[in-house]
Protein backbone atom coordinates (compact mmCIF):
# COMPACT_ATOMS: atom_id res chain seq x y z
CA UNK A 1 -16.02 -5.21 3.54
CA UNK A 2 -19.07 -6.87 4.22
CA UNK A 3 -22.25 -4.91 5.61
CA UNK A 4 -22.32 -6.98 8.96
CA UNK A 5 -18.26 -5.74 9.37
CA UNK A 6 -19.55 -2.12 8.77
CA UNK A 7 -22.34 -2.21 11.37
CA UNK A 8 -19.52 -3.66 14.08
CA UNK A 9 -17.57 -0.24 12.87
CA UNK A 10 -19.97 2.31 12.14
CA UNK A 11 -22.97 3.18 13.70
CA UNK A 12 -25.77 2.78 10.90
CA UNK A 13 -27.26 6.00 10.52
CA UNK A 14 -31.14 6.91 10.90
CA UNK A 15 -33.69 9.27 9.45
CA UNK A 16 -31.98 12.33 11.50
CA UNK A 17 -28.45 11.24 11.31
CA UNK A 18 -28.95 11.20 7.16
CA UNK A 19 -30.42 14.53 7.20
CA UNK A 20 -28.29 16.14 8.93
CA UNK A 21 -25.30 14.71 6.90
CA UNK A 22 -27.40 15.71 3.79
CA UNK A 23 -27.61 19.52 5.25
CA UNK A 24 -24.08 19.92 6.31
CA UNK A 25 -23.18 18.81 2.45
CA UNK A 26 -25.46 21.24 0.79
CA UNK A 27 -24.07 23.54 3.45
CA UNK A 28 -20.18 22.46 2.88
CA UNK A 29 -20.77 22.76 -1.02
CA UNK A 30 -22.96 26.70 -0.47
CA UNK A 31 -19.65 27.94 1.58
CA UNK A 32 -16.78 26.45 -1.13
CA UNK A 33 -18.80 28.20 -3.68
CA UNK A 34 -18.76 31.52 -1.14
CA UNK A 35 -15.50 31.29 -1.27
CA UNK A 36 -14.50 30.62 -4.92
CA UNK A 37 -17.17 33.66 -5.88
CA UNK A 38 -14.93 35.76 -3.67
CA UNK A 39 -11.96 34.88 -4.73
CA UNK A 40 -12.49 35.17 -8.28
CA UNK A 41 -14.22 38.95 -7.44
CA UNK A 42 -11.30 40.20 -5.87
CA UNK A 43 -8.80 39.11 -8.35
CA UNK A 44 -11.35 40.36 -11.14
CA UNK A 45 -11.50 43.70 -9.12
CA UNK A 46 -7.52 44.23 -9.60
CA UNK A 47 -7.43 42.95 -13.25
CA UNK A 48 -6.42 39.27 -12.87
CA UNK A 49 -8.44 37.91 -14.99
CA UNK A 50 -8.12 39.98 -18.08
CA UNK A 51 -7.73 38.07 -21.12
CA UNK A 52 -3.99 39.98 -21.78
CA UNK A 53 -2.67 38.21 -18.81
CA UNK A 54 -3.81 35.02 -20.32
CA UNK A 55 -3.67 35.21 -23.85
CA UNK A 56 0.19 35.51 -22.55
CA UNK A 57 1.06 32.05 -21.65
CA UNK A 58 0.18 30.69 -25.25
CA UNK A 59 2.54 32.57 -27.24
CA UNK A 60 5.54 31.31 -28.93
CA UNK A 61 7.77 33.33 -26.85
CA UNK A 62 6.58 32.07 -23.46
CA UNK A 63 7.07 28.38 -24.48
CA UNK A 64 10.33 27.96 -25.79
CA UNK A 65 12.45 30.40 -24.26
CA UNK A 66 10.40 29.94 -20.44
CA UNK A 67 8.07 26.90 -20.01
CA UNK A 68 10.04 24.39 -22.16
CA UNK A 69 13.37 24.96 -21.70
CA UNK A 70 12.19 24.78 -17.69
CA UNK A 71 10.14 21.18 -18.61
CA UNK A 72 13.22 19.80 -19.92
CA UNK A 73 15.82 21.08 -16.88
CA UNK A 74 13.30 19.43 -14.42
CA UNK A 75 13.29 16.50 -16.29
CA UNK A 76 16.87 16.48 -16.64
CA UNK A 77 17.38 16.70 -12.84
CA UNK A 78 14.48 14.73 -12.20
CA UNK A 79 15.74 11.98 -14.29
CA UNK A 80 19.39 11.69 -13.14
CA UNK A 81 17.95 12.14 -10.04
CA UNK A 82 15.64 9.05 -10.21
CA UNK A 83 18.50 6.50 -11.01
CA UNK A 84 21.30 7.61 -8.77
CA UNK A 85 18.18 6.96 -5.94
CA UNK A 86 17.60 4.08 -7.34
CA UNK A 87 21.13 2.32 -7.38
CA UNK A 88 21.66 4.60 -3.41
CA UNK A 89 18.65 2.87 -2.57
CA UNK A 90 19.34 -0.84 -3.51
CA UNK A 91 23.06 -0.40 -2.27
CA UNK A 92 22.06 0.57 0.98
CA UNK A 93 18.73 -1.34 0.97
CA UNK A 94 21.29 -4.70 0.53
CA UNK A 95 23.14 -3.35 3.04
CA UNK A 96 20.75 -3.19 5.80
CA UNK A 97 19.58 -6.39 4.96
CA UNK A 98 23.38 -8.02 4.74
CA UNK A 99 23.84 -10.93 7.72
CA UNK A 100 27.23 -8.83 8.62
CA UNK A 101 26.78 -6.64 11.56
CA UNK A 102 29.30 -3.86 10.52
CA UNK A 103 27.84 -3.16 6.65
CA UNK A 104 24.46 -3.44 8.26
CA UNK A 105 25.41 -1.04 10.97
CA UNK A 106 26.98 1.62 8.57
CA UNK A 107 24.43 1.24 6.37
CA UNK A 108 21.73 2.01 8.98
CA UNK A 109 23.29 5.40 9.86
CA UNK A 110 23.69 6.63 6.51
CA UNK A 111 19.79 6.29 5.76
CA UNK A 112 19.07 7.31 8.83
CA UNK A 113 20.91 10.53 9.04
CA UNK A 114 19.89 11.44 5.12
CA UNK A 115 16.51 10.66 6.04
CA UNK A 116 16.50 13.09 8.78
CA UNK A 117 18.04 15.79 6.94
CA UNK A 118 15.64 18.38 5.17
CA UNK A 119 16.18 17.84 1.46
CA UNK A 120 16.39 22.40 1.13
CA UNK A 121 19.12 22.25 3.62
CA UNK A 122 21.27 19.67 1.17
CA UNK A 123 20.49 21.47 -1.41
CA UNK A 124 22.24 24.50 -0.10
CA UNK A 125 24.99 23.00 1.36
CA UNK A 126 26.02 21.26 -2.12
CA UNK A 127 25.37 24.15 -3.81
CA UNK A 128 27.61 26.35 -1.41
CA UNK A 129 30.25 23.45 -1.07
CA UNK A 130 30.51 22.69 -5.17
CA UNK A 131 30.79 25.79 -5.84
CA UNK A 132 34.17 26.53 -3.27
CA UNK A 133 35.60 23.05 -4.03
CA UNK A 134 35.51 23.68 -8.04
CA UNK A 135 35.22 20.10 -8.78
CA UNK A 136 32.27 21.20 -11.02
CA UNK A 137 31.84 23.80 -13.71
CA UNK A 138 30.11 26.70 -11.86
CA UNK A 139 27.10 26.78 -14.57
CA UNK A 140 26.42 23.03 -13.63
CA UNK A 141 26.66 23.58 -9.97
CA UNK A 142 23.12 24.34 -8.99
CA UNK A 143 22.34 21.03 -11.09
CA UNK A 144 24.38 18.89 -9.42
CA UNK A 145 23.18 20.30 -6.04
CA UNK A 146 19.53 19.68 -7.13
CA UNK A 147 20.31 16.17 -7.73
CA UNK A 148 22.65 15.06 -5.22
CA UNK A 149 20.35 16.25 -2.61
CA UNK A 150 17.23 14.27 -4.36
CA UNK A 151 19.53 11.26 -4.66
CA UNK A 152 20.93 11.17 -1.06
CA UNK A 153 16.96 11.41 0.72
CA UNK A 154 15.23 10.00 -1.93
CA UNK A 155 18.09 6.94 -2.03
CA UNK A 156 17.37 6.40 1.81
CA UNK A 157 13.55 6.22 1.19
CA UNK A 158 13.93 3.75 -1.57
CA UNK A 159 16.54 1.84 0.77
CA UNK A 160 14.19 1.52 3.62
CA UNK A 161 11.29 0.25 0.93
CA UNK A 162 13.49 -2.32 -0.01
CA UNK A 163 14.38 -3.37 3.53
CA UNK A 164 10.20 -3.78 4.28
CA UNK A 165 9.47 -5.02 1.30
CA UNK A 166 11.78 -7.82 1.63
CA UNK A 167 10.67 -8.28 5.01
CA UNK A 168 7.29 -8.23 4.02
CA UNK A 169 7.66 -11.36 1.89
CA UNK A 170 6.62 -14.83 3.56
CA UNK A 171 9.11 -16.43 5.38
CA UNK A 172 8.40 -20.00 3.38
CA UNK A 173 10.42 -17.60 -0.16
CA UNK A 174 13.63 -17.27 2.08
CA UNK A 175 13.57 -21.08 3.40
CA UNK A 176 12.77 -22.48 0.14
CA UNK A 177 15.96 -20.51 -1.51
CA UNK A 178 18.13 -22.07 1.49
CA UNK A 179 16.56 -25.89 0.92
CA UNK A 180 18.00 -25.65 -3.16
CA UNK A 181 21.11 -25.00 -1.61
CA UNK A 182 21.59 -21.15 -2.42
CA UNK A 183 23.28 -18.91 0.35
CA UNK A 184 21.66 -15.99 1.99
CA UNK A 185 22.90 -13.47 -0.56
CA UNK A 186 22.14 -15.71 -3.42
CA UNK A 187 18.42 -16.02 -2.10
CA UNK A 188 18.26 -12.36 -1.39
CA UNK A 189 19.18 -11.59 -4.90
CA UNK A 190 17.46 -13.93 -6.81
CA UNK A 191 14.81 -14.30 -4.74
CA UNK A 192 13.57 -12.27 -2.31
CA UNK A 193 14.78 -8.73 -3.87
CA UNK A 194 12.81 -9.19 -7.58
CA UNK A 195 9.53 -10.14 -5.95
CA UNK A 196 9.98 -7.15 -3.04
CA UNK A 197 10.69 -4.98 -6.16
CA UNK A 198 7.72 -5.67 -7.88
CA UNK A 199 5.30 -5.99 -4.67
CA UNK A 200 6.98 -2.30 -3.84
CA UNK A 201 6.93 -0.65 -7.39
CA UNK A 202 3.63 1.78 -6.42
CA UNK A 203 5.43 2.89 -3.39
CA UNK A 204 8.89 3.30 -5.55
CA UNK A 205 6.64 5.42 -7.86
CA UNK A 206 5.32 7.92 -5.80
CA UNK A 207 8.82 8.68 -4.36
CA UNK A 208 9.32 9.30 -8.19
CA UNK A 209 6.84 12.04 -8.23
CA UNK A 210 8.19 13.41 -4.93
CA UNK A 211 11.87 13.65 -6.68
CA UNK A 212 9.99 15.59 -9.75
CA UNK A 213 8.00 17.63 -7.48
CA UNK A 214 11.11 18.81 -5.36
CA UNK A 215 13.35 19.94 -8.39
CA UNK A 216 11.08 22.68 -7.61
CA UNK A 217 13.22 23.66 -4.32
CA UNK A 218 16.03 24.37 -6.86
CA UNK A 219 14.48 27.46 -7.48
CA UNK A 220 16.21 28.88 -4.17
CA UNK A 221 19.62 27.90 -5.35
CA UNK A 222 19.08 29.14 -9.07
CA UNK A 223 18.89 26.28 -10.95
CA UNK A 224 16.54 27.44 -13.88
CA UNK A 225 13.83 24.78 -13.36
CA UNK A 226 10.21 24.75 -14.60
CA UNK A 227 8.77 26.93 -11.49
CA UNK A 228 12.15 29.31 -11.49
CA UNK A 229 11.13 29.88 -15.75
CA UNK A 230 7.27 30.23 -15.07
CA UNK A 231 8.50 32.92 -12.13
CA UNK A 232 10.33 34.80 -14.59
CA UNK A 233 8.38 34.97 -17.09
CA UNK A 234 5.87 36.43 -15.00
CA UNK A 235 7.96 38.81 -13.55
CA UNK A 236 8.80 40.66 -17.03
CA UNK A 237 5.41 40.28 -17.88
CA UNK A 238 3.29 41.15 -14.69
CA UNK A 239 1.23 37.90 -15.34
CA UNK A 240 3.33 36.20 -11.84
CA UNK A 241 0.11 34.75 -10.99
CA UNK A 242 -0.37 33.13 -14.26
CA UNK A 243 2.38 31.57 -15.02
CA UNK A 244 2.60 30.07 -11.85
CA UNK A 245 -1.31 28.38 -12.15
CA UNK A 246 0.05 27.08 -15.82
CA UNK A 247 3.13 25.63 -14.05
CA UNK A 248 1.35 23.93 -11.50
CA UNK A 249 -0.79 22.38 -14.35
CA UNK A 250 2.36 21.25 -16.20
CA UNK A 251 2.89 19.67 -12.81
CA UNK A 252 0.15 17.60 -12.29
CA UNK A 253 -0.05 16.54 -16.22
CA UNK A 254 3.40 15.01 -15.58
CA UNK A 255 2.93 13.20 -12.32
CA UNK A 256 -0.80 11.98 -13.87
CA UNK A 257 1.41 10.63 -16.43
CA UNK A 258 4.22 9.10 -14.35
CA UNK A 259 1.43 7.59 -12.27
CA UNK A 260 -0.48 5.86 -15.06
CA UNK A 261 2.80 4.33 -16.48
CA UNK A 262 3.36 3.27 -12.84
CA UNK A 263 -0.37 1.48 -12.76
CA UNK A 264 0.26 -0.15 -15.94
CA UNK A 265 3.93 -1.51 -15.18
CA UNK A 266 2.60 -3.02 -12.32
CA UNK A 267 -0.44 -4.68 -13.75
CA UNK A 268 1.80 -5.69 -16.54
CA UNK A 269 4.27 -7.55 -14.28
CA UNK A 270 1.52 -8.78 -12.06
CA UNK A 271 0.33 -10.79 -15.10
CA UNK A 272 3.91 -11.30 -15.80
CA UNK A 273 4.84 -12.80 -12.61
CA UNK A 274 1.01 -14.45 -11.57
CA UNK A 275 2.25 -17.78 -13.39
CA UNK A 276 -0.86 -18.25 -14.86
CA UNK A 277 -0.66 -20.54 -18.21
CA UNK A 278 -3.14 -21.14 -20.56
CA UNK A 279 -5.52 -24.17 -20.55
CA UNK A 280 -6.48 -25.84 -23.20
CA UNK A 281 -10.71 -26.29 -23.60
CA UNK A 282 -11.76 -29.33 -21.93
CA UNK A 283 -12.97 -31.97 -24.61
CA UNK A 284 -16.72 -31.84 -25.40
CA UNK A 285 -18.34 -34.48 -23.80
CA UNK A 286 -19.49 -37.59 -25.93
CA UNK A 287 -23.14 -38.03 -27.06
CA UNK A 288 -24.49 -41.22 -25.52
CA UNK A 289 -24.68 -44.08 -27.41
CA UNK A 290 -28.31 -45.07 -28.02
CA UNK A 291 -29.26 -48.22 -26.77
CA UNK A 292 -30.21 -51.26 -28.82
């Protein structure tokens, strides 16, 4: 944005203005610092931040009977999780895009009414409802709950990203798929839906890290993810607060990673899909000819 855009936005501040912005800073920074100092005193006051309680979530024991068997069921979950919402999402994402009025229609409902549905509510009711129908083994129930719910919000987010991203595209993609002679669901597929896809894939991303993020809610129905083994853990050994900081860490390092592969993906198929070729170096010009 240019400077003369910013000064038709923002009031240019003077002398005073930039002083007092400088004094409420110092001021901001002085009180987060307050704050911090007491924290950290009151949990040093009631032996939080012994080095026992630490030393703790480094041993052996605490990583591979607690923090990695609960990595790799929030993965698990996570994962299955990720691809049923993907294939939800593009079936119903296709459907509310369809030129019939009754797939459209029914399509509409169903990612509206899973959209509006809390995903800990789903949760619990699969969980309850699995486990009276028996169609699953009862050790695999609060898994299955975990991820249906995921899938069936997570599915209608990804569906409705499809639907605006395809009608985000220019209108010239859709007419140009009609002049060749391709039908609406021909263009849509080859078309339309790849470049929506790719324009989309940040957006598709961080609904990834919200699926990982809310295994966590399986905690309430017992399915032994990463927070329910951190919780545990600190439980037996009076470390709860601990545990819990070094899952939240395990947290972040994940979605940091999932995000980074996102950022490079999508630079990779930017380049990909720019259709940008190589030139080859323009000749040298020739040296004059001297004149006779």
């Amino acid at each position: 944005m240019s400077s003369k855009a910013q000064n038709v936005l923002f009031d240019v501040q003077g002398p005073r203005g930039r002083m007092l912005t400088l004094i409420f800073n110092i001021v901001g920074v002085l009180l987060v610092a307050a704050i911090a100092w007491y924290v950290l005193a009151q949990l040093g006051e009631r032996g939080q931040l012994e080095s026992s309680k630490w030393t703790q979530l480094f041993t052996a024991r605490s990583w591979n009977n607690f923090f990695i068997p609960g990595i790799i069921a929030t993965l698990r979950a996570a994962g299955v999780a990720v691809v049923l919402s993907v294939i939800f999402g593009l079936i119903f994402g296709l459907g509310r895009l369809s030129q019939v009025a009754v797939i459209r229609g029914i399509s509409t409902v169903v990612v509206e009414f899973f959209r509006a549905v809390p995903v800990l509510v789903m949760m619990i009711f699969f969980y309850l409802g699995l486990g009276r129908t028996g169609l699953v083994q009862p050790t695999e129930t609060p898994f299955w709950a975990v991820v249906l719910a995921l899938m069936f919000y997570n599915g209608s987010v990804i569906a409705e990203l499809i639907r605006s991203g395809v009608h985000g595209l220019p209108r010239g993609q859709r007419e140009a798929g009609l002049v060749v002679g391709l039908t609406e669901s021909q263009t849509l597929r080859s078309i339309l839906l790849p470049q929506a896809l790719t324009a989309m894939l940040p957006s598709l991303v961080s609904q990834f890290v919200v699926i990982l993020k809310d295994t966590a809610l399986g905690y309430i129905i017992t399915y032994p993810e990463l927070l329910a083994s951190g919780r545990r853990l600190g439980s037996g050994d009076g470390n709860i607060l601990q545990t819990l900081l070094m899952a939240a860490v395990i947290f972040v390092v994940i979605n940091f990673a999932l995000t980074s592969l996102a950022q490079w993906l999508s630079g990779f198929l930017s380049y990909r899909t720019s259709g940008k070729t190589k030139t080859p170096d323009a000749p040298a010009p020739a040296a004059p000819t001297p004149a006779k």
